[in-house]
N, C-alpha and C. Protein backbone atom coordinates (compact mmCIF):
# COMPACT_ATOMS: atom_id res chain seq x y z
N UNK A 1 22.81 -28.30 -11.02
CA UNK A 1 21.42 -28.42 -10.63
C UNK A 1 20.64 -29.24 -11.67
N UNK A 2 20.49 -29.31 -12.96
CA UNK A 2 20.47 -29.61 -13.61
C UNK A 2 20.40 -31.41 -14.30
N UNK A 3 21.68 -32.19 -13.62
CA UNK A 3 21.38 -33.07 -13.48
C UNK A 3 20.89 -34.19 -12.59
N UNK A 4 20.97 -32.96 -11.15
CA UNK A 4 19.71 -33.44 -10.24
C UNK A 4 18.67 -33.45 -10.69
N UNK A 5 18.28 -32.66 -11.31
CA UNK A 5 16.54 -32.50 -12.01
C UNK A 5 16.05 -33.33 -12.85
N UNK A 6 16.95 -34.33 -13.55
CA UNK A 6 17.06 -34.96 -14.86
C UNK A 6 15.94 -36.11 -14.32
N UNK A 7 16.80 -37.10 -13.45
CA UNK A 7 15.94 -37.99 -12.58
C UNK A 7 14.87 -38.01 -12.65
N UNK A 8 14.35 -37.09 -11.32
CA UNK A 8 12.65 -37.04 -11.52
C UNK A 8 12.16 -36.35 -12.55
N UNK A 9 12.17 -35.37 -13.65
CA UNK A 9 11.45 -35.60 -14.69
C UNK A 9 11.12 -36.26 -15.89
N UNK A 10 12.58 -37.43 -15.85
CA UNK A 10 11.97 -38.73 -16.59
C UNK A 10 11.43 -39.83 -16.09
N UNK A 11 11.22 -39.77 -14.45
CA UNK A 11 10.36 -40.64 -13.58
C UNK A 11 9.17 -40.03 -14.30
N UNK A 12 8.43 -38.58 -13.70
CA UNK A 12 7.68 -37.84 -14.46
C UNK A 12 7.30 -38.36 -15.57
N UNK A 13 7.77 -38.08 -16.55
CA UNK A 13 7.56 -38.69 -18.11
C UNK A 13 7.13 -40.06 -18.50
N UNK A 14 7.69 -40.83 -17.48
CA UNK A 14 7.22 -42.26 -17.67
C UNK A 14 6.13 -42.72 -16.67
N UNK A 15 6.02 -42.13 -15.87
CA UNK A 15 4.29 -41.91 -15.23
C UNK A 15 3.37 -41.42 -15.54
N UNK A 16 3.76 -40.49 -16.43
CA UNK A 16 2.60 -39.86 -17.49
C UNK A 16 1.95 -40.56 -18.67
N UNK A 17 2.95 -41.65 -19.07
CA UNK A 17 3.20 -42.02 -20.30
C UNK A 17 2.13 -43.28 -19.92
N UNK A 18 2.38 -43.75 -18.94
CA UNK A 18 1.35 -45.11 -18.32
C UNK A 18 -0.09 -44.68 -17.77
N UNK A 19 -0.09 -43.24 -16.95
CA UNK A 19 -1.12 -42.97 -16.77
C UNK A 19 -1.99 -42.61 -18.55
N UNK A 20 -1.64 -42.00 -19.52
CA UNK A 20 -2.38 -41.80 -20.78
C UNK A 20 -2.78 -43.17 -21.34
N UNK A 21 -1.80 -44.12 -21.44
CA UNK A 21 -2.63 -45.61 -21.85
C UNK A 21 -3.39 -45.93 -21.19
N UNK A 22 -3.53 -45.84 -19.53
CA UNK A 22 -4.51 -46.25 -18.82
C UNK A 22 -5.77 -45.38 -19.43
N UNK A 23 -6.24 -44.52 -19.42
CA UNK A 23 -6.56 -43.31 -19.83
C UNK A 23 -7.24 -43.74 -21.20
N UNK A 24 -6.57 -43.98 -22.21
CA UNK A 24 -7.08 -44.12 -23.14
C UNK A 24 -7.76 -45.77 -23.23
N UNK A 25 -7.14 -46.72 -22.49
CA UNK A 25 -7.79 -48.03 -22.60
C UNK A 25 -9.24 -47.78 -21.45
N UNK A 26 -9.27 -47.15 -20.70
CA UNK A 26 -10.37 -46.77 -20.03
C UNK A 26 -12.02 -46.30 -20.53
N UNK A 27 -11.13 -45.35 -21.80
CA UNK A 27 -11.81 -44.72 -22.81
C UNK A 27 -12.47 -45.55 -23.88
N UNK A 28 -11.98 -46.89 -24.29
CA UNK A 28 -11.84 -47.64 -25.21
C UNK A 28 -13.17 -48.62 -24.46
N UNK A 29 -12.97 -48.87 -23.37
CA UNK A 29 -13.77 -50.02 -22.31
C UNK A 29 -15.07 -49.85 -22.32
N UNK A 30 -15.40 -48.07 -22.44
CA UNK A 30 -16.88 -47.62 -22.10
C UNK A 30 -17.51 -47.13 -23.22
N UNK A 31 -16.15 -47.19 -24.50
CA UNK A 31 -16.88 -46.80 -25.61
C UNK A 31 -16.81 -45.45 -26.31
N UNK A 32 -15.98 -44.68 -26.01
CA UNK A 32 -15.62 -43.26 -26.00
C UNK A 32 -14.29 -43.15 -26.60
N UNK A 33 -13.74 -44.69 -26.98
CA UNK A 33 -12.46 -44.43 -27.39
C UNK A 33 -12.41 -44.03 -29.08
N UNK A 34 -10.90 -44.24 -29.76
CA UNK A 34 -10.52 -44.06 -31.34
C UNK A 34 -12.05 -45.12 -31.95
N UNK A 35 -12.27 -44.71 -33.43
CA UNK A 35 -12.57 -45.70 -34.33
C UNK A 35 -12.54 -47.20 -34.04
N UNK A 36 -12.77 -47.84 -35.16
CA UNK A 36 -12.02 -49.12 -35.17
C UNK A 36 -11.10 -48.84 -36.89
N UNK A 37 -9.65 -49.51 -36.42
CA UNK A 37 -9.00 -49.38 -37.46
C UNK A 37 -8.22 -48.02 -37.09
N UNK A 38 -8.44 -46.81 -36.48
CA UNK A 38 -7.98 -45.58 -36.41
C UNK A 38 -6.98 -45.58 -34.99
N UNK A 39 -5.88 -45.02 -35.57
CA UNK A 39 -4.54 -45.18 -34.38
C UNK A 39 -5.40 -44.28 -33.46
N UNK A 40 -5.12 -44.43 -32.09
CA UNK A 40 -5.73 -43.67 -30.87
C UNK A 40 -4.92 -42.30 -31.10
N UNK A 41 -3.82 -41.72 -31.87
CA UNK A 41 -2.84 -40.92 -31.40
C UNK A 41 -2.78 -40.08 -32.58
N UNK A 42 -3.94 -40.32 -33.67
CA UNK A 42 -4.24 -39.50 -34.56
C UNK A 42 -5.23 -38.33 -34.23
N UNK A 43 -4.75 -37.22 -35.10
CA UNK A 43 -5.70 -36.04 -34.86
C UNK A 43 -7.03 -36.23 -34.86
């Protein structure tokens, strides 16, 4: 069962992974994003 499952949750994972950059460049556009100079992915 197991490696049926594998599949779609690294489809999963990599749709997530594109939806958060969208997400964060969205954030960045209106002004709400990181610093300047400050990685987006810091605490």
């Amino acid at each position: 069962m197991l490696p049926n499952a594998l599949t779609p949750l690294v489809v999963q994972g990599t749709l997530g992974i594109g939806g958060a950059v969208l997400d964060v460049a969205a954030l960045s556009f209106i002004g709400l994003g990181a610093e300047v100079g400050t990685p987006s992915g810091a605490p």
